[in-house]
C-alpha atoms as a PDB file:
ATOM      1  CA  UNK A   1      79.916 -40.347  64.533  1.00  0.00           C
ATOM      2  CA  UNK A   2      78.720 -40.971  67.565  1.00  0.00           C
ATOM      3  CA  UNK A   3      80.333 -41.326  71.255  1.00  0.00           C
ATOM      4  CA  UNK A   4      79.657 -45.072  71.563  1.00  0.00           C
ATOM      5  CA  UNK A   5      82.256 -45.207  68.167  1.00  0.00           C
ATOM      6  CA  UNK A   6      84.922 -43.036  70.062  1.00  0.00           C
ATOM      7  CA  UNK A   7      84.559 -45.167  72.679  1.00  0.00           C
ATOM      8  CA  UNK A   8      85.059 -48.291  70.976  1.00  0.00           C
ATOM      9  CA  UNK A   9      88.009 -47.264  68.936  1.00  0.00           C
ATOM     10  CA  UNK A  10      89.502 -46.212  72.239  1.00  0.00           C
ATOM     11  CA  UNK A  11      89.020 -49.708  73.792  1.00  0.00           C
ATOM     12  CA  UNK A  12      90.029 -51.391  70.923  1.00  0.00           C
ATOM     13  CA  UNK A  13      93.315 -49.626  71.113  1.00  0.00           C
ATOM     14  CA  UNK A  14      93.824 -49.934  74.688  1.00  0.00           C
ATOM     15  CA  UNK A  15      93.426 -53.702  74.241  1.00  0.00           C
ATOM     16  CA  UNK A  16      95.458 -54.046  71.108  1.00  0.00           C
ATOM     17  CA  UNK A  17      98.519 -52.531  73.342  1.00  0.00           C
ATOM     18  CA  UNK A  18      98.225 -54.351  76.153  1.00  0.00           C
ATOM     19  CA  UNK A  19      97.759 -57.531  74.182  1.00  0.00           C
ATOM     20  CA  UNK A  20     101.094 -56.861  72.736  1.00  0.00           C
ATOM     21  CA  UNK A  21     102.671 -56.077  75.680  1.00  0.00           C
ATOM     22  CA  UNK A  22     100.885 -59.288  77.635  1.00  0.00           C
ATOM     23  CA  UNK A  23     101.838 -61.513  74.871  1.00  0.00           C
ATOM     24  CA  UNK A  24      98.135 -62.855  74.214  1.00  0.00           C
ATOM     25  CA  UNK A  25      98.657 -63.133  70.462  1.00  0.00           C
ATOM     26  CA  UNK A  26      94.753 -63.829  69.492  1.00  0.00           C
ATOM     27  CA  UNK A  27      93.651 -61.003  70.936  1.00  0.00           C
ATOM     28  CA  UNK A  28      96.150 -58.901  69.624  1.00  0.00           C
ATOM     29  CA  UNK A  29      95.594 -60.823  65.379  1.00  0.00           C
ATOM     30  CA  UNK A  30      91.858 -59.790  66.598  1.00  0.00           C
ATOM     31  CA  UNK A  31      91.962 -56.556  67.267  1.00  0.00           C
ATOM     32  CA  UNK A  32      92.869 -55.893  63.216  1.00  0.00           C
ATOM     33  CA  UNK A  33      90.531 -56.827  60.199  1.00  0.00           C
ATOM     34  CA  UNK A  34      90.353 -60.614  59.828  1.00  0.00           C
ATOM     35  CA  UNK A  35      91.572 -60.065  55.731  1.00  0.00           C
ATOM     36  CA  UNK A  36      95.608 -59.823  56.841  1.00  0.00           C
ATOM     37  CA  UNK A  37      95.479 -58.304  53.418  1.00  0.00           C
ATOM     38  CA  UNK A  38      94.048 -55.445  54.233  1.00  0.00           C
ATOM     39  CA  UNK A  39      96.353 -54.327  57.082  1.00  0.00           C
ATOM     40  CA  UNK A  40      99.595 -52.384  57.392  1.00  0.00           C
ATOM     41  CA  UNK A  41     101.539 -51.954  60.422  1.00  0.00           C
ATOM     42  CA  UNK A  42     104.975 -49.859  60.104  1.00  0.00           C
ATOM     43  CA  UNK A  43     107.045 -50.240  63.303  1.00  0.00           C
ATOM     44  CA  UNK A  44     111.030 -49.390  63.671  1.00  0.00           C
ATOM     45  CA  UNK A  45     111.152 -53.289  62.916  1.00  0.00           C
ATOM     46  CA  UNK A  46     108.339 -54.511  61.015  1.00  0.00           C
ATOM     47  CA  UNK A  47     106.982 -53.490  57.448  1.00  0.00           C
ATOM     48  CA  UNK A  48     104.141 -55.212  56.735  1.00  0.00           C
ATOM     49  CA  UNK A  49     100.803 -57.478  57.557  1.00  0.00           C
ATOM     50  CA  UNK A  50      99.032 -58.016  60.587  1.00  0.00           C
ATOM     51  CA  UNK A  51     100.209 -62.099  60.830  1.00  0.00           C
ATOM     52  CA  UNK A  52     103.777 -60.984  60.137  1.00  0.00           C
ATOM     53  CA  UNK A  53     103.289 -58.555  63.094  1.00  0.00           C
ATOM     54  CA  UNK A  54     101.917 -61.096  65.183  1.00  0.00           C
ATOM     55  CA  UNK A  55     104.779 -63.526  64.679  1.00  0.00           C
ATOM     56  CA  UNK A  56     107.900 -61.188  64.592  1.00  0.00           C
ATOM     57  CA  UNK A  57     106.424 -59.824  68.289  1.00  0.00           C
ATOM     58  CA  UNK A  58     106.254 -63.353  69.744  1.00  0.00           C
ATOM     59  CA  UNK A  59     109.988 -63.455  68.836  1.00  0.00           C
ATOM     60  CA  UNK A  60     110.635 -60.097  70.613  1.00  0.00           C
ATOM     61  CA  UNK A  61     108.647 -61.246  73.320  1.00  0.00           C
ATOM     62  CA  UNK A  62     110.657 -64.205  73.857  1.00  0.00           C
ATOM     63  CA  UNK A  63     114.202 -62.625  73.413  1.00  0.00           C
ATOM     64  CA  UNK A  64     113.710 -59.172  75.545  1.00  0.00           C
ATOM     65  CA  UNK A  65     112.947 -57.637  78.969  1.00  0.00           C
ATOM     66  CA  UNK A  66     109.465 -56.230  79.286  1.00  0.00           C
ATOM     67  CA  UNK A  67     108.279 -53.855  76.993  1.00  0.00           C
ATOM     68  CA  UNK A  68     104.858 -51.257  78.241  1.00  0.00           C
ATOM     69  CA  UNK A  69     103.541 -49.130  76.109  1.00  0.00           C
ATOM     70  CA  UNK A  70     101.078 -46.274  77.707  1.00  0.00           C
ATOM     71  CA  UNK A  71      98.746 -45.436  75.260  1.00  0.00           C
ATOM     72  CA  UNK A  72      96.722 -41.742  75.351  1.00  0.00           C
ATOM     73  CA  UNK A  73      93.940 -41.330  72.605  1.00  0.00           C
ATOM     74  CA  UNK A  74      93.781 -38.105  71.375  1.00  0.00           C
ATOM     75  CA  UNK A  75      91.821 -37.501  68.528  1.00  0.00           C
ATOM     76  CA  UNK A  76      89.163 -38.996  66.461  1.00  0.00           C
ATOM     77  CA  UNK A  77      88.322 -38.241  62.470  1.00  0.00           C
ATOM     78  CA  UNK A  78      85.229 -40.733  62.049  1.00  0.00           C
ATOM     79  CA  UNK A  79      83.054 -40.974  59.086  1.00  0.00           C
ATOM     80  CA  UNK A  80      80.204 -43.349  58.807  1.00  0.00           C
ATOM     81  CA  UNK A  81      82.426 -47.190  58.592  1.00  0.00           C
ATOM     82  CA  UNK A  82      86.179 -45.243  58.231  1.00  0.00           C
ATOM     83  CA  UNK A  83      88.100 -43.609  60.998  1.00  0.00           C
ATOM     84  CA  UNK A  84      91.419 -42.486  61.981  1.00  0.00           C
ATOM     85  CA  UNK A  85      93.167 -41.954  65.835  1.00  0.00           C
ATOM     86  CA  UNK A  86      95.815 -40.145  66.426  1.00  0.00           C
ATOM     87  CA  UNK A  87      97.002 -41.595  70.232  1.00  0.00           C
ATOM     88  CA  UNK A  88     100.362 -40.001  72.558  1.00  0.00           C
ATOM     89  CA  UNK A  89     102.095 -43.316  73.120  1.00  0.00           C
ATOM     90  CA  UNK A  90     105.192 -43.546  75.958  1.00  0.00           C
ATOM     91  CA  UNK A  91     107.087 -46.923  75.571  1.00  0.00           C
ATOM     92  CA  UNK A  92     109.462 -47.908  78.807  1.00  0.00           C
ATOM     93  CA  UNK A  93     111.353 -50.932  78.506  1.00  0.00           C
ATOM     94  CA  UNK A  94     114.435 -52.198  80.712  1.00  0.00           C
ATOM     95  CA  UNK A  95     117.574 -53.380  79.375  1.00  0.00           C
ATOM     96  CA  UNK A  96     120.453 -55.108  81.095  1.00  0.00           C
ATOM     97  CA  UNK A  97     123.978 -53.648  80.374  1.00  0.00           C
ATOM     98  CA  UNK A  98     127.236 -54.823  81.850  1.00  0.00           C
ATOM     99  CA  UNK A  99     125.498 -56.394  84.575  1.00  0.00           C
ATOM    100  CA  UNK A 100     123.068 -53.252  84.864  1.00  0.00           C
ATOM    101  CA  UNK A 101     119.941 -52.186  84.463  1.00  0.00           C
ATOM    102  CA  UNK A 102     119.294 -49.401  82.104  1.00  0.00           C
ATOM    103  CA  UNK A 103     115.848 -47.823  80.906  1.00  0.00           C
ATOM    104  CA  UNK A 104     114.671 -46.623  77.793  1.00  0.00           C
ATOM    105  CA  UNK A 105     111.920 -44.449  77.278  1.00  0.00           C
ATOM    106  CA  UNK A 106     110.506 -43.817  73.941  1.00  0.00           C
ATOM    107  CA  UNK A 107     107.746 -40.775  73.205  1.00  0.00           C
ATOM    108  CA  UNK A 108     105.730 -41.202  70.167  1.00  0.00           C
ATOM    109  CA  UNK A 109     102.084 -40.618  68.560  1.00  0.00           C
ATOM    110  CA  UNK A 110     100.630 -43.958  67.221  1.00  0.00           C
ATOM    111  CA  UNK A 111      98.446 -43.278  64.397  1.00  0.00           C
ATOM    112  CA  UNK A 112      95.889 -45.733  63.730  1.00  0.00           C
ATOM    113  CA  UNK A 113      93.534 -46.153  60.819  1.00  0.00           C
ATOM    114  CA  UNK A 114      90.150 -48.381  61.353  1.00  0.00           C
ATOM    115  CA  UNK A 115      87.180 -49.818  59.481  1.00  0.00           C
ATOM    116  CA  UNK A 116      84.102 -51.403  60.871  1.00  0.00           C
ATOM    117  CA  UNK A 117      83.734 -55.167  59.464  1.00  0.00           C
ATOM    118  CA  UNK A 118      80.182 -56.326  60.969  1.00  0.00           C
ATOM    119  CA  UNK A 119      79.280 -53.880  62.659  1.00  0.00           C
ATOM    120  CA  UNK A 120      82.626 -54.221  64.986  1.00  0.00           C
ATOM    121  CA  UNK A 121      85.531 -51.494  64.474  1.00  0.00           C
ATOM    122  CA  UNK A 122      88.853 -53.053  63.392  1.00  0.00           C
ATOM    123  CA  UNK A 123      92.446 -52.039  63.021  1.00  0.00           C
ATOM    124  CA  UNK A 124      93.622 -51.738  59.805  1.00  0.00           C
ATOM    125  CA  UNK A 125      97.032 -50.021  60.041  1.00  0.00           C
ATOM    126  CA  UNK A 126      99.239 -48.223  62.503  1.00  0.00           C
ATOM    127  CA  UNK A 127     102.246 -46.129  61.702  1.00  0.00           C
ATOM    128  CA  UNK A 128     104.230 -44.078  64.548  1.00  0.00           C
ATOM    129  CA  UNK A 129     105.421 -40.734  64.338  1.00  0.00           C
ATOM    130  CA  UNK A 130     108.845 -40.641  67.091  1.00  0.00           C
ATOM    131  CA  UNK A 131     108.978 -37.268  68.941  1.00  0.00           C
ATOM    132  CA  UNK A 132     111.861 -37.954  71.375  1.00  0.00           C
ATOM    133  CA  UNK A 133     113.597 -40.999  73.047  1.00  0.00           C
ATOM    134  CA  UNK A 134     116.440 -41.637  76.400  1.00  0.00           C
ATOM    135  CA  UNK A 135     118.354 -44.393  78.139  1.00  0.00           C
ATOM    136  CA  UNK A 136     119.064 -43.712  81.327  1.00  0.00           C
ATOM    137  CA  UNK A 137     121.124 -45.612  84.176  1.00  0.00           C
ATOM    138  CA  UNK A 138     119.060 -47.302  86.731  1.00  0.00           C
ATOM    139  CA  UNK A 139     120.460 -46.717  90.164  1.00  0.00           C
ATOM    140  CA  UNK A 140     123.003 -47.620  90.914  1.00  0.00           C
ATOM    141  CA  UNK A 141     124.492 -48.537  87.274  1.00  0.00           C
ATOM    142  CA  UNK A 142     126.668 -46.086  86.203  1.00  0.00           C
ATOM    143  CA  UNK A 143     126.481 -43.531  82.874  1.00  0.00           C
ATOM    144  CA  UNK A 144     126.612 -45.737  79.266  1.00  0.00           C
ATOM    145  CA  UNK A 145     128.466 -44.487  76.665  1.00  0.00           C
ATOM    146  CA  UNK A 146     127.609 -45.898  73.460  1.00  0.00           C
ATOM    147  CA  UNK A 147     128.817 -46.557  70.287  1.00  0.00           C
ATOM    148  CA  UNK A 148     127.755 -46.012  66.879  1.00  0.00           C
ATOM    149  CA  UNK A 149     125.423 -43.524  67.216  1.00  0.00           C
ATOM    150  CA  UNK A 150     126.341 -41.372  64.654  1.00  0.00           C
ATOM    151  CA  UNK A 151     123.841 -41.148  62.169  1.00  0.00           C
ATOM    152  CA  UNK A 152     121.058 -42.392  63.577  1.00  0.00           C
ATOM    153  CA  UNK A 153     117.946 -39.568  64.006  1.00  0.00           C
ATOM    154  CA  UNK A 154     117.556 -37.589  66.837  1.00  0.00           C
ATOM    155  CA  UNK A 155     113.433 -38.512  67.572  1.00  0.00           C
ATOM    156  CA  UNK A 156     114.683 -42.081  68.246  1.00  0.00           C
ATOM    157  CA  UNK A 157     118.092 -43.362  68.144  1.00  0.00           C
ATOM    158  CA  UNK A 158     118.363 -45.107  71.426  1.00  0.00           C
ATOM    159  CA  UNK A 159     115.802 -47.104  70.626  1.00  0.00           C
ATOM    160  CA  UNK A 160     117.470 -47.344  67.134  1.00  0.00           C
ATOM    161  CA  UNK A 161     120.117 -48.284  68.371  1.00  0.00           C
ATOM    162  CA  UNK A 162     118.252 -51.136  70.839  1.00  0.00           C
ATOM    163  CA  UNK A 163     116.712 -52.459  67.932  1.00  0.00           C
ATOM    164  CA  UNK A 164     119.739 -52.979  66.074  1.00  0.00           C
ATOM    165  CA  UNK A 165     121.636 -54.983  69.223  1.00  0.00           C
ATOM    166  CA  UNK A 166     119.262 -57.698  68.184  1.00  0.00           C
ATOM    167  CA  UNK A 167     120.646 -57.929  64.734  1.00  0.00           C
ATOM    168  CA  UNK A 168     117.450 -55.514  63.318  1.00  0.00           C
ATOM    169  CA  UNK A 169     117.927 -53.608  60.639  1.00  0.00           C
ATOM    170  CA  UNK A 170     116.121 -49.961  61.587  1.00  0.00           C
ATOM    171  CA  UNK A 171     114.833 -47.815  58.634  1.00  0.00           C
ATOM    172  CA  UNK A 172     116.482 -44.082  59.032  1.00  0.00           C
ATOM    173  CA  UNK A 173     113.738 -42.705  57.103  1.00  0.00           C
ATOM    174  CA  UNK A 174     110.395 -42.943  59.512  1.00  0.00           C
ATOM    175  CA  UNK A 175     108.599 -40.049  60.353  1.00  0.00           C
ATOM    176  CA  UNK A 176     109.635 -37.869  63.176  1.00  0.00           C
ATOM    177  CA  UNK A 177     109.512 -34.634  64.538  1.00  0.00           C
ATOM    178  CA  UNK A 178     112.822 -33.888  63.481  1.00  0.00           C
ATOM    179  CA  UNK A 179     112.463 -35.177  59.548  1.00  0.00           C
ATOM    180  CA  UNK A 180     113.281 -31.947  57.400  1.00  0.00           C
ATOM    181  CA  UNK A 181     110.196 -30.263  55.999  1.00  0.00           C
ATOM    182  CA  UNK A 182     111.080 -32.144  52.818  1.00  0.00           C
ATOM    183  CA  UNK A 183     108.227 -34.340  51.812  1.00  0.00           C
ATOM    184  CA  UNK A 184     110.268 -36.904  50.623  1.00  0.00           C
ATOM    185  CA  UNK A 185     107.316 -37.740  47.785  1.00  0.00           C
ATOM    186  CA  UNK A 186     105.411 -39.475  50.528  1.00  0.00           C
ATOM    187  CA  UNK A 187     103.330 -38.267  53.546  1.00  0.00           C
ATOM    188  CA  UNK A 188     102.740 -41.356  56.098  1.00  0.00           C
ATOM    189  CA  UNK A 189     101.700 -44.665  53.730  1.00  0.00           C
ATOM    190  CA  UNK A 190     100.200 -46.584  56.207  1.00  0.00           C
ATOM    191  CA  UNK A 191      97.068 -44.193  55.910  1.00  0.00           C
ATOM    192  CA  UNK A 192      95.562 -45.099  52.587  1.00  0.00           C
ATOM    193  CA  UNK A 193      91.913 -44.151  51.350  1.00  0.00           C
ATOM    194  CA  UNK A 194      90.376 -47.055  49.252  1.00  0.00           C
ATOM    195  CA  UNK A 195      93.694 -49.049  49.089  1.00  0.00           C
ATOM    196  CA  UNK A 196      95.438 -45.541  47.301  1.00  0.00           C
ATOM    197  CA  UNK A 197      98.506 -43.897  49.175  1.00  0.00           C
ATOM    198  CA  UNK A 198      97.959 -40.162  50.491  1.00  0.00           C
ATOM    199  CA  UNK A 199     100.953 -38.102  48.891  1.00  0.00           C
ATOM    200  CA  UNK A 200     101.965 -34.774  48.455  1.00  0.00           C
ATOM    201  CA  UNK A 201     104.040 -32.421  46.264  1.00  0.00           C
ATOM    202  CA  UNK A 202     104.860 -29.818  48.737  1.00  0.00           C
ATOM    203  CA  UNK A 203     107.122 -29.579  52.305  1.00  0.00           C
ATOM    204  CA  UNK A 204     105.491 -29.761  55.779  1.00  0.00           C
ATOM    205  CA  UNK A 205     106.152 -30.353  59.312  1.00  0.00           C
ATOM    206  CA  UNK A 206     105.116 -33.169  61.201  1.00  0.00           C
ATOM    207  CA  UNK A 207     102.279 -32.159  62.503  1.00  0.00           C
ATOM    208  CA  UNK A 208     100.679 -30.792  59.088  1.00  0.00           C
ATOM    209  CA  UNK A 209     101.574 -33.590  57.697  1.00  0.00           C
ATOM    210  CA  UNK A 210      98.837 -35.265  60.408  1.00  0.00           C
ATOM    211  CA  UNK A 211      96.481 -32.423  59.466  1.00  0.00           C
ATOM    212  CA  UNK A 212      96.772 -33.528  55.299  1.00  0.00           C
ATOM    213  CA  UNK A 213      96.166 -37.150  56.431  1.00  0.00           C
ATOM    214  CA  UNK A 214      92.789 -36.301  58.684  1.00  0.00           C
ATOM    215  CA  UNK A 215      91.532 -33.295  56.418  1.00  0.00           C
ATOM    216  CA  UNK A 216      91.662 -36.318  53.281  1.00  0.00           C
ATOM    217  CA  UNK A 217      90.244 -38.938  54.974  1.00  0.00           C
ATOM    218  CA  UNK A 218      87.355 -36.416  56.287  1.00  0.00           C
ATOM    219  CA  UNK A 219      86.855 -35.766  52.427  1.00  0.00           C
ATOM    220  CA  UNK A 220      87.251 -39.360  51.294  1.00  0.00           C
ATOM    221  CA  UNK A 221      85.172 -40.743  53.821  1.00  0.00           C
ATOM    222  CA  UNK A 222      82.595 -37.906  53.807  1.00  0.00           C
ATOM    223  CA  UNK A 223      79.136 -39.619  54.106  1.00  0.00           C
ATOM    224  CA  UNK A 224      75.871 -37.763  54.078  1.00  0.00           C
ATOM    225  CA  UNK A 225      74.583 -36.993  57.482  1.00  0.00           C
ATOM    226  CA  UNK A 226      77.790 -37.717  59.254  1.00  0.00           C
ATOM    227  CA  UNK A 227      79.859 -35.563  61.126  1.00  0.00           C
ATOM    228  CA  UNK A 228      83.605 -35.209  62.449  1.00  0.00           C
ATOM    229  CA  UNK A 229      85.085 -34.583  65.636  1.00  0.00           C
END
């Protein structure tokens, strides 16, 4: 590994954000590996491919308020082609209510797997882990008081329940820092060594969960005279 790597995996992140956010579609289908088949992204709305990410965000893009997502990478586990980032991520979008503007803030990690395809680093999956999320009034809007929030998971069910005003169906079963130590017979499957799943037999919390996933891909991708950081 080598600080010009970090560095790139950084940009490539920042980019692949604000492409989303900016709606410039090509650069965001860029910043992931040109097979579609070998990507996974696993949002609160989308399960799947990079082109089926691509698409279902011009659709959000067209039918919602703006959307910014602040992006902090964190940590790096690189090994010779492979790597994996594990990025703070704050998402702020505005709503509009009643004739009022509300705002919802979302607080996440965004963990990101990559591969190197020509001597280039690509995305190849992303998978967030929710940590905590609010709506709050804008001045001078007054306090909302919704509905139907029973049920939905404490690390993000405002923006649950945001999601599912626009007739999406939101998975209740995505990692967060309040899932039970349960494994579930799955750790996060967007991370996958050579195409296989990472799982696990045994309970954890979220953030060993994140430890498994970097301490295997440190193993898997272990390549002589390489190091970690």
């Amino acid at each position: 590994m080598t600080l010009l790597d970090e560095l790139a995996i950084q940009t490539l992140i920042l980019r692949e954000r604000f492409a989303r956010d900016t709606g410039q579609w090509a650069k965001l289908r860029d910043a992931y590996h040109p097979d579609a088949s070998r990507t996974r992204i696993r949002t609160m709305w989308h399960d799947g491919d990079i082109d089926g990410f691509v698409s279902g965000s011009k659709k959000l893009h067209t039918s919602s308020g703006a959307v910014i997502h602040q992006v902090v990478p964190a940590e790096f586990e690189i090994k010779g082609w492979k790597a994996v980032a594990d990025c703070w991520c704050f998402i702020t979008a505005r709503l509009e209510m009643n004739q009022h503007d509300y705002e919802l803030k979302t607080s996440l990690r965004l963990l990101y797997r990559c591969e190197k395809v020509k001597g280039e680093w690509k995305l190849i999956s992303l998978e967030p882990i929710y940590i905590h999320d609010l709506l709050a009034p804008v001045p001078p809007a007054p306090s909302l008081e919704l509905p139907c929030l029973e049920g939905l998971r404490k690390s993000y069910k405002f923006t649950a329940w945001m999601v599912q005003q626009r007739g999406i169906t939101v998975a209740n079963d995505l990692p967060g820092e309040d899932v039970p130590k349960e494994c579930g017979g799955y750790t996060t499957q967007a991370f996958r060594v050579a195409q296989r799943p990472i799982k696990c037999s045994q309970s954890y919390s979220t953030n060993s969960a994140i430890d498994q996933i970097q301490s295997k891909l440190v193993q898997d991708y272990s390549i002589p005279g390489t190091s970690s950081r």
